[in-house]
Protein backbone atom coordinates (compact mmCIF):
# COMPACT_ATOMS: atom_id res chain seq x y z
CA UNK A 1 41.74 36.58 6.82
CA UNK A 2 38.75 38.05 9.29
CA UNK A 3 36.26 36.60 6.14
CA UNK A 4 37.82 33.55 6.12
CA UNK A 5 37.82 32.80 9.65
CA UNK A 6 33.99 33.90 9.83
CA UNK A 7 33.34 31.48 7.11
CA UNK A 8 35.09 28.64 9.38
CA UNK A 9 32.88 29.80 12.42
CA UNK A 10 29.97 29.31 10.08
CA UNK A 11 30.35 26.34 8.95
CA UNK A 12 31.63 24.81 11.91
CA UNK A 13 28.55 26.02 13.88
CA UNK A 14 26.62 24.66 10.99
CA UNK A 15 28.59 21.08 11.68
CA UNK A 16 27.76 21.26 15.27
CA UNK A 17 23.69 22.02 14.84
CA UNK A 18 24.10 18.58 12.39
CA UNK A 19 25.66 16.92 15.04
CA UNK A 20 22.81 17.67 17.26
CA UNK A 21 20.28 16.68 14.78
CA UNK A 22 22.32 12.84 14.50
CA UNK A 23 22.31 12.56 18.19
CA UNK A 24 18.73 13.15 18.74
CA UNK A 25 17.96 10.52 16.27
CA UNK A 26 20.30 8.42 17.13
CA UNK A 27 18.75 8.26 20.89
CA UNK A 28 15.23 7.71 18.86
CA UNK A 29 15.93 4.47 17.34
CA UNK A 30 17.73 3.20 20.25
CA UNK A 31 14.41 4.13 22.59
CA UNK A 32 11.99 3.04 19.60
CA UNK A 33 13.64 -0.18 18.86
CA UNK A 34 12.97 -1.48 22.31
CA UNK A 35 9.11 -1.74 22.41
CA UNK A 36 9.14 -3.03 18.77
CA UNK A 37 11.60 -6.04 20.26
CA UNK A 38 9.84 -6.48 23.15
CA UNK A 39 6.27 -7.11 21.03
CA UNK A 40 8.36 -9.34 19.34
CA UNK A 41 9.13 -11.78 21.47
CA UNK A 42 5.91 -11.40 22.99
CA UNK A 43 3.73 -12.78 19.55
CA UNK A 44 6.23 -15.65 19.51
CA UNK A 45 4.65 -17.21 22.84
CA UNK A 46 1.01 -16.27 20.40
CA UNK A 47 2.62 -18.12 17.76
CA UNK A 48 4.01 -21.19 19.72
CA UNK A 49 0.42 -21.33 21.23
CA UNK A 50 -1.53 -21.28 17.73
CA UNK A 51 1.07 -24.32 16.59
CA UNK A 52 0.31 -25.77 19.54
CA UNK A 53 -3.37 -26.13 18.47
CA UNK A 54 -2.44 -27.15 14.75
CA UNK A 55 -0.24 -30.55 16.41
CA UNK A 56 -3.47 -30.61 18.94
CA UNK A 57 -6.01 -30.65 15.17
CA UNK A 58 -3.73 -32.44 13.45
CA UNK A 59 -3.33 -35.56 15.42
CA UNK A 60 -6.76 -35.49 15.99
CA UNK A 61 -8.01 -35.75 11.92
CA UNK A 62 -5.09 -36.10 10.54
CA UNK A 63 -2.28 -34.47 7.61
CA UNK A 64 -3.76 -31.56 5.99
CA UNK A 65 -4.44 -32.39 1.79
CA UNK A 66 -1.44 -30.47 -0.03
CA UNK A 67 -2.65 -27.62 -1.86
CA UNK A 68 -1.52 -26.90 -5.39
CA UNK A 69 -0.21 -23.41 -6.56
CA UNK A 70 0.57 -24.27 -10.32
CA UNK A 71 -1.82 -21.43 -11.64
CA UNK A 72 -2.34 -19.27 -8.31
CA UNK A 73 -1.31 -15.61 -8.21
CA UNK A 74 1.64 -14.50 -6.59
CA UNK A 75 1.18 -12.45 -3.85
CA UNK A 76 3.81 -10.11 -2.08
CA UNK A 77 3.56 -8.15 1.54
CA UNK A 78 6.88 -6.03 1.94
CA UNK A 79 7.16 -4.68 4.61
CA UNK A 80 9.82 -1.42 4.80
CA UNK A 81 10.36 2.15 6.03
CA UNK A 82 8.39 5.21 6.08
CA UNK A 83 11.33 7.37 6.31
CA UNK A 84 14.95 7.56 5.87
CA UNK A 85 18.28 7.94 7.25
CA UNK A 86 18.50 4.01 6.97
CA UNK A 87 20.82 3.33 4.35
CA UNK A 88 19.92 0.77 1.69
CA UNK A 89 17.49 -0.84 4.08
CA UNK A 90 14.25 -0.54 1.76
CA UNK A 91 16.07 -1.89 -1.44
CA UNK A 92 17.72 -4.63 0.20
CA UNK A 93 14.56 -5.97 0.70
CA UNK A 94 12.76 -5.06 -2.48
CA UNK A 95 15.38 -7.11 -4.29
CA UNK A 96 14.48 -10.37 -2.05
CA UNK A 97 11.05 -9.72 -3.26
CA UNK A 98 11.68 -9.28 -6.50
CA UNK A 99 13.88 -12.27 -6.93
CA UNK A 100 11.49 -14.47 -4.92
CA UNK A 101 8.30 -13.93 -7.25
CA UNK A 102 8.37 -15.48 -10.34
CA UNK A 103 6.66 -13.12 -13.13
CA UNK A 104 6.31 -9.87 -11.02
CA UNK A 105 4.21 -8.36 -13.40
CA UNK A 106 1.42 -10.44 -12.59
CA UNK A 107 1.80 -9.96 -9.07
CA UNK A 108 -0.37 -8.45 -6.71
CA UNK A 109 2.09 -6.38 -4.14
CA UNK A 110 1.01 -4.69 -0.92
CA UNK A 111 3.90 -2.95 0.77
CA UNK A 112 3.87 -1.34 4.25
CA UNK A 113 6.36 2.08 4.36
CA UNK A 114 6.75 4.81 1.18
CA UNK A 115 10.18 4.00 1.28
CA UNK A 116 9.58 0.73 0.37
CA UNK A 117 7.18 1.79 -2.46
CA UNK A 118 9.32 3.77 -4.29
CA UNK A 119 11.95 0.97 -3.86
CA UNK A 120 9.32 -1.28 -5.59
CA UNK A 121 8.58 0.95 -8.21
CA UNK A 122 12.64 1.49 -8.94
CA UNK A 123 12.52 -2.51 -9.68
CA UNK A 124 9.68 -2.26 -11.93
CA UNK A 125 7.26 -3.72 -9.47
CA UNK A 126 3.87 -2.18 -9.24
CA UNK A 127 2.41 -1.75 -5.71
CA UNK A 128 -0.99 -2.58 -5.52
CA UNK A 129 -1.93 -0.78 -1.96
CA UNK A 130 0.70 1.10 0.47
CA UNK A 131 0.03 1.18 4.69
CA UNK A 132 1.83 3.42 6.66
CA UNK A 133 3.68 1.39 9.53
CA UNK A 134 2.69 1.98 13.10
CA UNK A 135 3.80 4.77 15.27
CA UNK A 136 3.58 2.46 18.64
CA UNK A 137 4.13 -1.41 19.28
CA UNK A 138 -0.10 -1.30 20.07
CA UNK A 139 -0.26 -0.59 16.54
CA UNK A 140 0.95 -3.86 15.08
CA UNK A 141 -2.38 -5.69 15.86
CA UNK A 142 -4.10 -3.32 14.07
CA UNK A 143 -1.86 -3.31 10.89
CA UNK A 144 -1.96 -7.65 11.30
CA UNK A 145 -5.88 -6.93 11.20
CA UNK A 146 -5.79 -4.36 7.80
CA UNK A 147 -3.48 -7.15 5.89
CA UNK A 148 -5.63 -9.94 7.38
CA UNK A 149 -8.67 -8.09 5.73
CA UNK A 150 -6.76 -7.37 2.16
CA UNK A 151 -6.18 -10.72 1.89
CA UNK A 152 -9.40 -11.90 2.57
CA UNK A 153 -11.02 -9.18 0.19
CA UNK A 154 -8.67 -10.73 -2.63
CA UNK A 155 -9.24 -14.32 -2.26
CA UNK A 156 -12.87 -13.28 -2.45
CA UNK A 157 -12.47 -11.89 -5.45
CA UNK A 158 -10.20 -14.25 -7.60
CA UNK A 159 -10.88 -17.32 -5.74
CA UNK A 160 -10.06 -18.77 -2.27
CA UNK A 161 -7.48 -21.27 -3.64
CA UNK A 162 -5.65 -18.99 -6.57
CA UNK A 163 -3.47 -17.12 -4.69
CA UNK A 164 -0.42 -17.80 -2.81
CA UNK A 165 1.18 -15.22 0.15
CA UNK A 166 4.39 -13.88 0.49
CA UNK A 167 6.45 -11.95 3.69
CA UNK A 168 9.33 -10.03 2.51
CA UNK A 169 10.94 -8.54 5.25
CA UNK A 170 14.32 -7.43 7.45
CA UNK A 171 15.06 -9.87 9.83
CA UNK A 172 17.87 -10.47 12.82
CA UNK A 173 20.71 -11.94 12.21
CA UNK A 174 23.85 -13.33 14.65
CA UNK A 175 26.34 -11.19 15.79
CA UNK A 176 24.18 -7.76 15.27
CA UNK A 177 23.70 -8.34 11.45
CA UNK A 178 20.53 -8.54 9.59
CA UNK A 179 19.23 -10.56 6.43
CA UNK A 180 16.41 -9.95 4.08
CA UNK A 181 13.87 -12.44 4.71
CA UNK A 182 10.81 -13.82 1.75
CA UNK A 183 8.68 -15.94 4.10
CA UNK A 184 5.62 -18.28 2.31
CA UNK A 185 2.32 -17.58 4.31
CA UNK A 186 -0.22 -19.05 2.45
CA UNK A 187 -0.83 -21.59 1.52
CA UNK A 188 0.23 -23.00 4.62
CA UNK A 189 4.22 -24.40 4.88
CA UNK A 190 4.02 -28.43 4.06
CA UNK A 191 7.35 -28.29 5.75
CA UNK A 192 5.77 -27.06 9.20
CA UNK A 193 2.34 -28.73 9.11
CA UNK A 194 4.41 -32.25 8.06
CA UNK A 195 6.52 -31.60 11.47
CA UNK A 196 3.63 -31.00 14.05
CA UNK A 197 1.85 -33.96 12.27
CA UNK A 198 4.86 -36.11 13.37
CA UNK A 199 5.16 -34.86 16.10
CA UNK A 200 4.40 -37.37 18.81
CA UNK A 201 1.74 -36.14 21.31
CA UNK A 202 3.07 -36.35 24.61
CA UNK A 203 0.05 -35.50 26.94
CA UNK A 204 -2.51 -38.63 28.36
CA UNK A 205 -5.55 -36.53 27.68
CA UNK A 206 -6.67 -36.77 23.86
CA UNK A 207 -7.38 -33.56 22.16
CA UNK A 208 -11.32 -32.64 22.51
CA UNK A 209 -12.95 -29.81 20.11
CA UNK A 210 -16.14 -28.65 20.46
CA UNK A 211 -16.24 -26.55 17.08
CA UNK A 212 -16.55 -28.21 13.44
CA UNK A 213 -13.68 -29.15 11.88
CA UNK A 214 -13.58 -26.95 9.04
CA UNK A 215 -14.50 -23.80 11.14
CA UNK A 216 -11.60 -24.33 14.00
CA UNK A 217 -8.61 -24.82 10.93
CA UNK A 218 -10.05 -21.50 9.50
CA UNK A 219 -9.97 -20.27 13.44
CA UNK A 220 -5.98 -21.43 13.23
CA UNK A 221 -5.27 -20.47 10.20
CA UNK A 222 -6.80 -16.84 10.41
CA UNK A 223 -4.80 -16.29 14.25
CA UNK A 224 -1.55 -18.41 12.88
CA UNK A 225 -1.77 -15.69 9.64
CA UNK A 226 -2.31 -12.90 12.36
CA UNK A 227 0.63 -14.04 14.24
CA UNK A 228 3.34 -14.45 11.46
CA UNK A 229 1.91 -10.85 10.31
CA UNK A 230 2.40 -9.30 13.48
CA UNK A 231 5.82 -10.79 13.93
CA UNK A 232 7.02 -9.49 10.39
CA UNK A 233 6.14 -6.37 11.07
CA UNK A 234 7.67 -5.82 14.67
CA UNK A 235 10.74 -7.69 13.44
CA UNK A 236 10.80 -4.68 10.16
CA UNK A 237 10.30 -1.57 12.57
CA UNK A 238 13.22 -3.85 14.91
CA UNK A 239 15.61 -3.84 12.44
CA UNK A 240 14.49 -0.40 10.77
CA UNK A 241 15.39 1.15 13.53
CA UNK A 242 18.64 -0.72 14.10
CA UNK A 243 19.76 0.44 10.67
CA UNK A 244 19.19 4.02 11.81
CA UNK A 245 21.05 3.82 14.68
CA UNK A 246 24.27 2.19 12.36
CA UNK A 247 23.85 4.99 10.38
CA UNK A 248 23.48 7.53 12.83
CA UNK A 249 26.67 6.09 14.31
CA UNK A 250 28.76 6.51 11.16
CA UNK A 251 27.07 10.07 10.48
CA UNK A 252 28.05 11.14 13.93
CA UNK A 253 31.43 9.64 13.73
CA UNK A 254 32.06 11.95 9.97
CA UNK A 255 30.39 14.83 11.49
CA UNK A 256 33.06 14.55 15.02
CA UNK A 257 35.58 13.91 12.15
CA UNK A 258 34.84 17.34 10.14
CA UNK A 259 34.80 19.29 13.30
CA UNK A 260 37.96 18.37 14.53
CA UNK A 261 39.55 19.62 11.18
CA UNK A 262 37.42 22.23 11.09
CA UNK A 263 38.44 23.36 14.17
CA UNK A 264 42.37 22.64 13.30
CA UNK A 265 41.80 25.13 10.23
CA UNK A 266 39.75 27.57 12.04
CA UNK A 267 43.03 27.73 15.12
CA UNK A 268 45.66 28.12 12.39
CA UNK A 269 44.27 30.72 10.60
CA UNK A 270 43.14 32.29 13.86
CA UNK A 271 46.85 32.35 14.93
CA UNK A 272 47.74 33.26 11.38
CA UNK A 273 45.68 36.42 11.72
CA UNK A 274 47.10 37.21 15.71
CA UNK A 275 50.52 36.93 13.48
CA UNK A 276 49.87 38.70 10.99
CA UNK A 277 48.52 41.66 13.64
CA UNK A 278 51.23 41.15 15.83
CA UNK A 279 54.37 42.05 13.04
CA UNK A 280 51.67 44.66 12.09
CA UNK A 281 52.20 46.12 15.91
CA UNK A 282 56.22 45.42 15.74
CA UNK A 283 56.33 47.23 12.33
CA UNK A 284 54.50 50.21 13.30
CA UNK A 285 56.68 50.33 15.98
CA UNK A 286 60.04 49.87 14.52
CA UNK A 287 58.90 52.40 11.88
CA UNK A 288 57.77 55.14 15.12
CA UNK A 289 61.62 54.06 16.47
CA UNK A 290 63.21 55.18 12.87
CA UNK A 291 61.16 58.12 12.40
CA UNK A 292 62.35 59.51 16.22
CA UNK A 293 65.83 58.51 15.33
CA UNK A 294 66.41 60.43 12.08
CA UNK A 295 64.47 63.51 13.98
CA UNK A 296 67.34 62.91 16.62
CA UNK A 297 70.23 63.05 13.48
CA UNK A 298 68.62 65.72 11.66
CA UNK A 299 70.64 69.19 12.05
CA UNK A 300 69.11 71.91 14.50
C-alpha cells in the first residue's frame, strides 16, 4: 500500500508540473496573439491606401492588359508554424496548397515555419526554400521584404511573365473559427483590378503622376505584393497562436481532469492504508486483552 500511494504522489506531482507547463503557454499565445492582430489591422489601412492608388492609375490610363498563365510555373508561399502544440494547424493548410496547385511536382514552394515543411514533404511536395517566422510583429516587414526578394530572384531567372504566385495560409473565420486560405498574388487578381477600374472616381481633382507609367504600376505592384505578404503572415502567427491557446485549453482541461481522479485514488487508498493500520492497532490490542485474560484464568 505505502508503494502504491508513493507512486500516486508521483505521478500526480508529475500531472501538476504539466499543468504548469500548459498554463504558461497558454498565457503565451494569448499575450503573443495580440501584437500579431494588432499589425494586422494596421497593413489593411497600407493595403486600402496602395488600392487606392491602383483606382487613382487606373482611371487615369486605363484597364490593365490580362495576363496569360497557360504555361507559367506554379508558385506556392505557405505560410505555417515553427513549433507545435497546435494541433493539425500545419497540415490543414498544406492540403489547401496541395489541392490548389495543379501538378505540384513542377512547383516551386517556399514555406515559412518547419512545421509546415515537414507537412509539405508528408504530401509529397518538395519545398524549395524554408524562413523561420518572426519572433516580434516588427519582424513581418522584414520577412514581406525576404519573399519580395525570392520572388524577384525567380522571375529573373525563368522569365518575368512565367510564373504565377500563390498565398496559402490560416485565416479568421466568424464566430472564433478559422479556414485555410490559397490566395492568387501574382499575376495580379482580374477580379480586383476590374472593380477599382469601375469604380467611379468620386473626387473633382483628376489624378496627377509625376513618375512614368510603367515605373509607378511596378511602384504599386511591388508595395500592393508587400502588403498582401505582410498581411498573410500576421494573419498565420494570429491564428497560430489561436490554435495554441484551443489546445492549451483542452490540454489543461484533461490534465485538471486526471488530477481530480488522481487525487480520488490517491484519498482512497490513503484511507485504505489508515484502515488497514487502524484494525492493525485494534488487533494488537484485542490480542494484548486475550493474552492478560488467560494469564488471569490460568491456575496459581
Amino acid at each position: 500500500m505505502a508503494q502504491t500511494l508513493e507512486l500516486l504522489s508521483r505521478r500526480t506531482e508529475t500531472m501538476r508540473s504539466i499543468r504548469g507547463i500548459v498554463r504558461t503557454m497558454k498565457t503565451m499565445s494569448a499575450i503573443n496573439a495580440v501584437p500579431y492582430e494588432q499589425a494586422a489591422h494596421a497593413i489593411e489601412a497600407y493595403r486600402s491606401t496602395v488600392l487606392d492608388g491602383f483606382h487613382a492609375f487606373l482611371h487615369r490610363h486605363g484597364p490593365l492588359p490580362a495576363e496569360s498563365t497557360r504555361n507559367a510555373i506554379p508558385v506556392a508561399i505557405a505560410f505555417g508554424s515553427d513549433y507545435g502544440l497546435c494541433g493539425n494547424y500545419n497540415e490543414v493548410v498544406a492540403a489547401a496548397i496541395a489541392q490548389a496547385l495543379q501538378g505540384p511536382g513542377t512547383a516551386r514552394v517556399f514555406c515559412v515555419g518547419v512545421q509546415m515543411e515537414d507537412a509539405l514533404a508528408g504530401l509529397g511536395i518538395a519545398v524549395e526554400a524554408t524562413l523561420l517566422p518572426p519572433a516580434t510583429a516588427d519582424g513581418l516587414g522584414r520577412l514581406a521584404g525576404s519573399l519580395i526578394t525570392r520572388l524577384d530572384r525567380l522571375r529573373l531567372d525563368v522569365g518575368p511573365d512565367t510564373i504565377t504566385v500563390s498565398l496559402g495560409f490560416m485565416q479568421r473565420a466568424p464566430h472564433g473559427q478559422q479556414v485555410p486560405v490559397v490566395q492568387r498574388l501574382l499575376p495580379l487578381d482580374p477580379d480586383l483590378i476590374g472593380a477599382l477600374a469601375r469604380r467611379p472616381w468620386s473626387s473633382r481633382s483628376l489624378p496627377q503622376f509625376s513618375l512614368p507609367p510603367d515605373q509607378l504600376l511596378a511602384a504599386l505592384i511591388r508595395n500592393y505584393l508587400f502588403a498582401e505578404l505582410f498581411r498573410a503572415g500576421a494573419e498565420a502567427l494570429v491564428t497560430e497562436n489561436a490554435a495554441r491557446l484551443a489546445r492549451m485549453q483542452q490540454a489543461e482541461q484533461s490534465v485538471d481532469e486526471r488530477l481530480e481522479a488522481l487525487m480520488t485514488e490517491t484519498n482512497s487508498v490513503r484511507q485504505a492504508e489508515i484502515t488497514t493500520e487502524l484494525l492493525d492497532v485494534i488487533i494488537g490490542f484485542e490480542a494484548l486483552k486475550e493474552r492478560e485474560r488467560r494469564i488471569k484464568r490460568a491456575p496459581a
